[in-house]
C-alpha atoms as a PDB file:
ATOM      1  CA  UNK A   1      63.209 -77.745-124.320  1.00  0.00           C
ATOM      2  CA  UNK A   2      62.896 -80.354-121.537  1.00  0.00           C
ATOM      3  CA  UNK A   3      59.662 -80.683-119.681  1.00  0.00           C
ATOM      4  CA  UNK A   4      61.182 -81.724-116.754  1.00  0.00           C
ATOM      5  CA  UNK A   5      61.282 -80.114-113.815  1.00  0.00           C
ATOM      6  CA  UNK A   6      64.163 -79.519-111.966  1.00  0.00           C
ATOM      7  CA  UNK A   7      64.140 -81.666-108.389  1.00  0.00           C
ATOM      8  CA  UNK A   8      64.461 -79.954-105.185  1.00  0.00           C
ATOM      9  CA  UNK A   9      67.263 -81.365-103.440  1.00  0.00           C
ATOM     10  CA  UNK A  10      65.922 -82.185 -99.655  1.00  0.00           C
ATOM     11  CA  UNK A  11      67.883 -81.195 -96.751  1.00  0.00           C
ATOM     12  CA  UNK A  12      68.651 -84.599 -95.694  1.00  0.00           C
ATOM     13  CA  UNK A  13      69.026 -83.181 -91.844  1.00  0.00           C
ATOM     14  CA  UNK A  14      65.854 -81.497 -91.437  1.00  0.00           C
ATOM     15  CA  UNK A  15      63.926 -84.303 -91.263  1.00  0.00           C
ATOM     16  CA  UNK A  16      66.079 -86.784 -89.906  1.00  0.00           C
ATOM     17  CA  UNK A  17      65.217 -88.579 -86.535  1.00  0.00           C
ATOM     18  CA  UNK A  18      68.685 -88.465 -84.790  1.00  0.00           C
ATOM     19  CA  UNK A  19      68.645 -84.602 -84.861  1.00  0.00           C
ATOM     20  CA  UNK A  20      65.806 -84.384 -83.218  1.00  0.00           C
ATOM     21  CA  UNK A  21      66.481 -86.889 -80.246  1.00  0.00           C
ATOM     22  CA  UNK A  22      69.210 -84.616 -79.955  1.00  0.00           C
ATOM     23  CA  UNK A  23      67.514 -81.862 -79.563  1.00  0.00           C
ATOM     24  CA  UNK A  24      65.596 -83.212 -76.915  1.00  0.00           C
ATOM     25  CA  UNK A  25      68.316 -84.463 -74.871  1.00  0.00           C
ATOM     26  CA  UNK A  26      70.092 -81.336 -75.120  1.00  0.00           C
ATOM     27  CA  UNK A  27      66.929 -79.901 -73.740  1.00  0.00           C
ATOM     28  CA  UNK A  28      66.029 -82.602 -71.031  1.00  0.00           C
ATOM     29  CA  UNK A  29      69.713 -81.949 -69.915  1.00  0.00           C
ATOM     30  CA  UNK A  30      69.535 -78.755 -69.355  1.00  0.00           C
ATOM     31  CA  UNK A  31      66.420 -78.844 -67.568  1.00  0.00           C
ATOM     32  CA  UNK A  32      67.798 -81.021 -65.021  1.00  0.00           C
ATOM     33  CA  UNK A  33      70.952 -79.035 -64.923  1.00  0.00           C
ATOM     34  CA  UNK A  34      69.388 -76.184 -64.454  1.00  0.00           C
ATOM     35  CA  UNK A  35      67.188 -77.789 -61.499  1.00  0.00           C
ATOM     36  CA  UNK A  36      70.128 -78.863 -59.938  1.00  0.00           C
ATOM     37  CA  UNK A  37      71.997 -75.323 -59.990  1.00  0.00           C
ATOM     38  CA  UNK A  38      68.502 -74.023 -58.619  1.00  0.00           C
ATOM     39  CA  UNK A  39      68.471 -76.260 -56.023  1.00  0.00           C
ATOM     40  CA  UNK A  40      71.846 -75.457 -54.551  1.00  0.00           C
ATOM     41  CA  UNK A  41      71.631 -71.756 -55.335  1.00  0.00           C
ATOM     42  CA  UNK A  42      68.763 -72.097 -52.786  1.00  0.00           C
ATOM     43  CA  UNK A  43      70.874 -74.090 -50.375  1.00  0.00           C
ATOM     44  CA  UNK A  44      73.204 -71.690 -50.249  1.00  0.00           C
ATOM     45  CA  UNK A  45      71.200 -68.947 -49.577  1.00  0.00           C
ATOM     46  CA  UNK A  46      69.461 -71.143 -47.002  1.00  0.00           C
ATOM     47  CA  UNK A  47      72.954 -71.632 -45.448  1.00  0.00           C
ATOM     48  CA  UNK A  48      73.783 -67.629 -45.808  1.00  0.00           C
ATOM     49  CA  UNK A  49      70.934 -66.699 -44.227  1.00  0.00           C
ATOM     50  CA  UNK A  50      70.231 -68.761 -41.141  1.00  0.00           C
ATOM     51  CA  UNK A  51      68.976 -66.963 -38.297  1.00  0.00           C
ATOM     52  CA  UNK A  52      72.133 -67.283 -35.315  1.00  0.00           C
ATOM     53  CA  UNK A  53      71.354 -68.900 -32.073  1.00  0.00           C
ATOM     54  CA  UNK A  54      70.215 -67.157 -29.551  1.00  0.00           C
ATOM     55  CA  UNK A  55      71.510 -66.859 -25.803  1.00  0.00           C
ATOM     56  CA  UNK A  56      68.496 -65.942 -23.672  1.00  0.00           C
ATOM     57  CA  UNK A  57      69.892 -63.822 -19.829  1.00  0.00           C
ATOM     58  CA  UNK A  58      67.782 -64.215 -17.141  1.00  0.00           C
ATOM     59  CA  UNK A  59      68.490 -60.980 -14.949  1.00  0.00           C
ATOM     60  CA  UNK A  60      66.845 -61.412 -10.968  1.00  0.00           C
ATOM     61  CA  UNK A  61      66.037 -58.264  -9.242  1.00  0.00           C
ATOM     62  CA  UNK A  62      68.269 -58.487  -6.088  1.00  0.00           C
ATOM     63  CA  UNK A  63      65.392 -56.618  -4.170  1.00  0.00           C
ATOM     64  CA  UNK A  64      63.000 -59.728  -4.762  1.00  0.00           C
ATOM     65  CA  UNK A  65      65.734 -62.724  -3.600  1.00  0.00           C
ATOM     66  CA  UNK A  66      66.070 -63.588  -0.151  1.00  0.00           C
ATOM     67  CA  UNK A  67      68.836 -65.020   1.862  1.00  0.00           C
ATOM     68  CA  UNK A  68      67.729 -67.731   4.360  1.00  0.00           C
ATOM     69  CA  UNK A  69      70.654 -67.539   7.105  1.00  0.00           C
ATOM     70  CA  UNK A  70      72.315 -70.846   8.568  1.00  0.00           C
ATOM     71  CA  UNK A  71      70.746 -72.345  11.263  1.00  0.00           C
ATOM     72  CA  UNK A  72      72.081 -71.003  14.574  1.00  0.00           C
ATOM     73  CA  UNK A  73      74.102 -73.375  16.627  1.00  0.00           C
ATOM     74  CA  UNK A  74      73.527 -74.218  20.165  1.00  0.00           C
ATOM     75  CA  UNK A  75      75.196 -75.539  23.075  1.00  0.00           C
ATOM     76  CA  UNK A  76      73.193 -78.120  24.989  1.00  0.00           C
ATOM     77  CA  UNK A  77      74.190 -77.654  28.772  1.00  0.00           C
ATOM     78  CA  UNK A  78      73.941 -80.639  31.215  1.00  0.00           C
ATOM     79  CA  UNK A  79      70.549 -80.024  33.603  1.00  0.00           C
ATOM     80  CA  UNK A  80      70.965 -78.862  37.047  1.00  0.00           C
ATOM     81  CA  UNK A  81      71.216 -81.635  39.584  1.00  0.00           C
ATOM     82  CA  UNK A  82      70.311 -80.334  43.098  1.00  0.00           C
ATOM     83  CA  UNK A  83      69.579 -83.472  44.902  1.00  0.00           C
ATOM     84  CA  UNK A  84      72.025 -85.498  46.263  1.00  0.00           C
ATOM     85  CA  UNK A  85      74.743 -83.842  48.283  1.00  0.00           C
ATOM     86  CA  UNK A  86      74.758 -81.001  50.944  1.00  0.00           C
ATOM     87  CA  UNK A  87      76.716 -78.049  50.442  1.00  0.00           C
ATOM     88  CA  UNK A  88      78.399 -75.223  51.879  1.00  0.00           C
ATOM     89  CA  UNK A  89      79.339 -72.381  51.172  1.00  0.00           C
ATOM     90  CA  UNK A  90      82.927 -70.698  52.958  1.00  0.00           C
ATOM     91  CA  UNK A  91      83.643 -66.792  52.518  1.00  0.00           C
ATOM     92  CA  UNK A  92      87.226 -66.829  51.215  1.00  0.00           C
ATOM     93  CA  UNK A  93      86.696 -63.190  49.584  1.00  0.00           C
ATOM     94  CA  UNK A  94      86.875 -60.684  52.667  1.00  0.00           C
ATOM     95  CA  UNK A  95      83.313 -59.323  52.082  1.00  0.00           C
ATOM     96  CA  UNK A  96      81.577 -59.277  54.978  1.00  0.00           C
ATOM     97  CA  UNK A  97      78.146 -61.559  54.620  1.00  0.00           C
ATOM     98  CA  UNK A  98      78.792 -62.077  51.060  1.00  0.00           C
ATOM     99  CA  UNK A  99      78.713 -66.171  52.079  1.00  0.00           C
ATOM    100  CA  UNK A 100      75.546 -65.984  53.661  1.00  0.00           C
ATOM    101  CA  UNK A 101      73.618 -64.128  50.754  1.00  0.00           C
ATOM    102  CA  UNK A 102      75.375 -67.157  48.333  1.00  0.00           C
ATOM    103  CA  UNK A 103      73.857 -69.669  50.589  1.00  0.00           C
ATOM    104  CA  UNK A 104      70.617 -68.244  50.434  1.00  0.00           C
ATOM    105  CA  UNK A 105      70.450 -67.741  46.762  1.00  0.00           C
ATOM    106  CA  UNK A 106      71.566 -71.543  46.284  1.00  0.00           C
ATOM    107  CA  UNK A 107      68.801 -72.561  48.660  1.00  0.00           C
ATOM    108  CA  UNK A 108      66.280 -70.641  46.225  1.00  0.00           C
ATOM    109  CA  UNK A 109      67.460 -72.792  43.719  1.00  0.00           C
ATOM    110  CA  UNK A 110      66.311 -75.772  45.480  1.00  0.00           C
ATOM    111  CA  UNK A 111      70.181 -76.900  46.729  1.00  0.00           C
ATOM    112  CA  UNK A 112      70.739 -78.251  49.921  1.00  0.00           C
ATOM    113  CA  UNK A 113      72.632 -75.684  52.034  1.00  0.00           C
ATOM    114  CA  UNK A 114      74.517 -76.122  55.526  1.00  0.00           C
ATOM    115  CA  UNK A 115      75.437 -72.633  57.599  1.00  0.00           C
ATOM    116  CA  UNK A 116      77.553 -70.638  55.612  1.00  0.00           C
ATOM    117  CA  UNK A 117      81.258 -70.392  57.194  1.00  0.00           C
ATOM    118  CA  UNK A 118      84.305 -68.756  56.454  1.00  0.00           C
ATOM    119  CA  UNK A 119      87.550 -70.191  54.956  1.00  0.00           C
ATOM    120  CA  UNK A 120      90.794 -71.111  55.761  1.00  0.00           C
ATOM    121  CA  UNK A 121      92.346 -68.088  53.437  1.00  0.00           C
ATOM    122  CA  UNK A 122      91.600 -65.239  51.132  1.00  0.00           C
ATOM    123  CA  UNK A 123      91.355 -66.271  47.508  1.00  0.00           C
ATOM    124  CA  UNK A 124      90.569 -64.380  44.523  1.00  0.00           C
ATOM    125  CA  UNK A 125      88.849 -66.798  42.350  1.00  0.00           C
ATOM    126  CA  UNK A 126      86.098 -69.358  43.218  1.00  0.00           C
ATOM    127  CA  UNK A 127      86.335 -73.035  43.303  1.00  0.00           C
ATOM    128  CA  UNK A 128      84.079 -75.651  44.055  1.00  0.00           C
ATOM    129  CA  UNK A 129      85.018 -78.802  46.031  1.00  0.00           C
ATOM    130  CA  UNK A 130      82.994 -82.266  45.909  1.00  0.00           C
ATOM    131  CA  UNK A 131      83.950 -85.160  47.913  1.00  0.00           C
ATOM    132  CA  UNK A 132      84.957 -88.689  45.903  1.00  0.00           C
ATOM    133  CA  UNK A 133      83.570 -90.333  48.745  1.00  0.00           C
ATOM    134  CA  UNK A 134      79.844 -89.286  47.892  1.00  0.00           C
ATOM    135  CA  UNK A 135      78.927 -90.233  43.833  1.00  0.00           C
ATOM    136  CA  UNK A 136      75.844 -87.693  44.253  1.00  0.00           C
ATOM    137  CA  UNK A 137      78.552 -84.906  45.115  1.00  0.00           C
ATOM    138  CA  UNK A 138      79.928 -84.159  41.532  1.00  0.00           C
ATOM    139  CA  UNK A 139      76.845 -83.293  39.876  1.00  0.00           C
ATOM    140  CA  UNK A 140      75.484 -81.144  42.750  1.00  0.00           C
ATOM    141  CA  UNK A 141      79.308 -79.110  42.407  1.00  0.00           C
ATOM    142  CA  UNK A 142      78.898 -78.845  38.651  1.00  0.00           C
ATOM    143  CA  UNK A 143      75.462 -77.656  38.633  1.00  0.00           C
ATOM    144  CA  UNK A 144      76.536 -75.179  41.166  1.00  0.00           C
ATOM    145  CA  UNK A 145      79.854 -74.048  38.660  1.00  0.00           C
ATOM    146  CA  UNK A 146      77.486 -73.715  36.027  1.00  0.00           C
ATOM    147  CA  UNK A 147      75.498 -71.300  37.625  1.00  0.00           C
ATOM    148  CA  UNK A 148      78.070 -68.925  38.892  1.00  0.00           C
ATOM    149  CA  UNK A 149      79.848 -68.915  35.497  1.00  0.00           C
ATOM    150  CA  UNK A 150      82.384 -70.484  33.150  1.00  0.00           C
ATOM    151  CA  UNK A 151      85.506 -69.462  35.153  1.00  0.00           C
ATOM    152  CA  UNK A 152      84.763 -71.402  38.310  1.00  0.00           C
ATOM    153  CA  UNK A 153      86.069 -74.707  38.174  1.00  0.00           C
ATOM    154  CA  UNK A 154      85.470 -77.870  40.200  1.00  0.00           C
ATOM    155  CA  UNK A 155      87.869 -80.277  41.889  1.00  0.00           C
ATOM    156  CA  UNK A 156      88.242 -83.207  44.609  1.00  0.00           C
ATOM    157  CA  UNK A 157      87.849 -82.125  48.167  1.00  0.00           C
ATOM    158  CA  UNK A 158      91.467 -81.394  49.517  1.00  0.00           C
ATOM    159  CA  UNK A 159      92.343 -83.188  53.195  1.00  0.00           C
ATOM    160  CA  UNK A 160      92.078 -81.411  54.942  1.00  0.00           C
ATOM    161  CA  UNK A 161      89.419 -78.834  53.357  1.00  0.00           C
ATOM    162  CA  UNK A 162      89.999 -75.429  53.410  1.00  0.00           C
ATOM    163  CA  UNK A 163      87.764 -74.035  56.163  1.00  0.00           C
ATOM    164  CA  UNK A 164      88.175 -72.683  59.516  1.00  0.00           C
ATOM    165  CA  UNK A 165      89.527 -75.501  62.147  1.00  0.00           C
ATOM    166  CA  UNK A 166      89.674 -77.737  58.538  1.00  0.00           C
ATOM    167  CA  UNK A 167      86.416 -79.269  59.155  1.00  0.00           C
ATOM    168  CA  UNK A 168      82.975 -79.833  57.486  1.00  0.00           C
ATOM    169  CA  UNK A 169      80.091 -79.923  59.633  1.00  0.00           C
ATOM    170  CA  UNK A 170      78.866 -83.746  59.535  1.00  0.00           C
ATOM    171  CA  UNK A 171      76.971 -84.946  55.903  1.00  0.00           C
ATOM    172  CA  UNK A 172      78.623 -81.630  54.062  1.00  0.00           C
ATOM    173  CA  UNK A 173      79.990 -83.009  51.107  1.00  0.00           C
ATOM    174  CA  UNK A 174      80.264 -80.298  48.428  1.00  0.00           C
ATOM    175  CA  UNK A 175      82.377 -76.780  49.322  1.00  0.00           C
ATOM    176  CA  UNK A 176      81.930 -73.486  47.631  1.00  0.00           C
ATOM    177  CA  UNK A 177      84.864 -71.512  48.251  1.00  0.00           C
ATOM    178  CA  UNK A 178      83.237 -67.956  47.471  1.00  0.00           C
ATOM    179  CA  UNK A 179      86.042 -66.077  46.010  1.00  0.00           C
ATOM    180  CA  UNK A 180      86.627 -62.028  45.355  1.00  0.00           C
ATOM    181  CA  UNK A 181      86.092 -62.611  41.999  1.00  0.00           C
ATOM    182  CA  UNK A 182      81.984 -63.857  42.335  1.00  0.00           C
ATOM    183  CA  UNK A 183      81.440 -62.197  45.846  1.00  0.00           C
ATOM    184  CA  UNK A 184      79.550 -58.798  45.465  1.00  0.00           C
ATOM    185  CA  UNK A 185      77.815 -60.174  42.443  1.00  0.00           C
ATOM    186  CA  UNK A 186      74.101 -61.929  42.704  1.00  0.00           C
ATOM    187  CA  UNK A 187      73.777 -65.358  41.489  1.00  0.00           C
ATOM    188  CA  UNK A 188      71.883 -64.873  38.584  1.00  0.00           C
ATOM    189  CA  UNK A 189      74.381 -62.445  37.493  1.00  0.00           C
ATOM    190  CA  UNK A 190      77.585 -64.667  37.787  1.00  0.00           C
ATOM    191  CA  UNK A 191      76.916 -66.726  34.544  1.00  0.00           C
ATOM    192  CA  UNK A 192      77.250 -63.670  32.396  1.00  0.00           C
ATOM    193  CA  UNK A 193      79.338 -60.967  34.561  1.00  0.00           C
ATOM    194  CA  UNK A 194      82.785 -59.875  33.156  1.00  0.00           C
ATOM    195  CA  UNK A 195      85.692 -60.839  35.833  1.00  0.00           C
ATOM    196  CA  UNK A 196      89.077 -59.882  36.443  1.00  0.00           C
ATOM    197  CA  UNK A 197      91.542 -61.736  33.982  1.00  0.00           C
ATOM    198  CA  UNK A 198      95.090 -62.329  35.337  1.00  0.00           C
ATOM    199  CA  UNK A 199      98.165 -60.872  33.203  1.00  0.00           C
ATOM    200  CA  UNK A 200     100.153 -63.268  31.846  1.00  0.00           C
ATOM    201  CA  UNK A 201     103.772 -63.203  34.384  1.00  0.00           C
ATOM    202  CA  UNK A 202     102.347 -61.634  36.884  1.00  0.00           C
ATOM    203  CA  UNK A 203     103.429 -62.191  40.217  1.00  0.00           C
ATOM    204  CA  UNK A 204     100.507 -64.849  41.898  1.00  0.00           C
ATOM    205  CA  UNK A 205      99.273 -62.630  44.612  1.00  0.00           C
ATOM    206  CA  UNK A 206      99.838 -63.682  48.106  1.00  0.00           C
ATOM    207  CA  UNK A 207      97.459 -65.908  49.637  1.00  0.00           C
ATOM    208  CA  UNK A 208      95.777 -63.710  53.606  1.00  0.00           C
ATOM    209  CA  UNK A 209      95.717 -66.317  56.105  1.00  0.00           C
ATOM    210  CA  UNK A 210      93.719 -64.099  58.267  1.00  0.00           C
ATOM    211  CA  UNK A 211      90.163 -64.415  57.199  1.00  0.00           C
ATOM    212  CA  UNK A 212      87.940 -62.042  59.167  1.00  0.00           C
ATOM    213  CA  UNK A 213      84.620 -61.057  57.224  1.00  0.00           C
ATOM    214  CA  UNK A 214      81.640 -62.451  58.257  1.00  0.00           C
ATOM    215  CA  UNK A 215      80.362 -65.769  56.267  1.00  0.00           C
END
């Protein structure tokens, strides 16, 4: 019999180098794959799970706002002149004395008045004359329309002016002829008092000649 013993045959691959930088490749890889899957498993759910935006109301109590109103508007009117001009006044209304009480209201306002007198016809509205000759006269006639209220209106002196015998007593230079329309009403009630508005085609009513009240 042999004495020999038989050889084990080595598995060449166990040991062998290459297999096992293999190995640990295959292992380093999958490491880092695995990271990387990780990562954007996480991203994902990141991305999934984002809290919305938000819209934040602001509700005001309409019982604490306040509305601050436009500021009013106002109409500047011209200052009274009084100085400058005489004036006076003619009953053209038919009311007995309602000249005289005119001329003595205007005098309270510091005008200066002649003798009331009566005019050379009955009219229903009130007009003031002034007297181009006299520059002082138009401001003391539109002080005086702006006192007795918005519908009396102001114009040249006619020639000649509408009084009895047609003429003004001597420095007169402004004429109020006191209408129907301002006549039983006080002076500091003309500006605001509600007068008689003419319907449109009417017939104009016809002008009395015959003035007999009292100035």
């Amino acid at each position: 019999m042999s004495s020999e013993q038989p050889r084990r045959t080595r598995d060449n691959n166990a040991g062998s180098p290459m297999g096992s930088t293999a190995a640990i490749v295959i292992a380093i890889v999958a490491v880092v794959a695995g990271f990387l899957i990780l990562r954007e498993i996480r991203t994902d759910d990141a991305a999934t799970t984002a809290v919305p935006e938000t819209t934040t109301v602001t509700t005001i109590d309409p019982a604490l706002t306040t509305t601050t109103p436009p500021p009013a508007t106002s109409t500047t009117l011209p200052p009274i002149v009084t100085e400058g001009a005489t004036v006076i006044v003619a009953n053209a209304s038919g009311v007995d004395g309602a000249a005289g009480v005119l001329t003595t209201a205007l005098s309270g306002k510091n005008f200066t008045l002649a003798k009331a007198t009566n005019g050379s016809e009955k009219r229903d509205v009130t007009t003031v004359y002034y007297a181009e000759t006299n520059p002082s006269a138009l401001p003391v006639a539109t002080s005086i329309a702006q006192l007795m209220g918005p519908t009396v209106t102001v114009q040249v002196m006619p020639t000649p002016p509408p009084v009895k015998d047609g003429v003004l007593p001597e420095g007169v230079t402004v004429l109020v002829m006191l209408g129907a329309d301002k006549a039983t009403q006080k002076l500091d009630e003309m500006a605001t008092a509600t007068t008689v508005t003419t319907v449109a085609g009417a017939a104009a009513p016809a002008i009395d000649t015959t003035t007999t009240a009292a100035p």
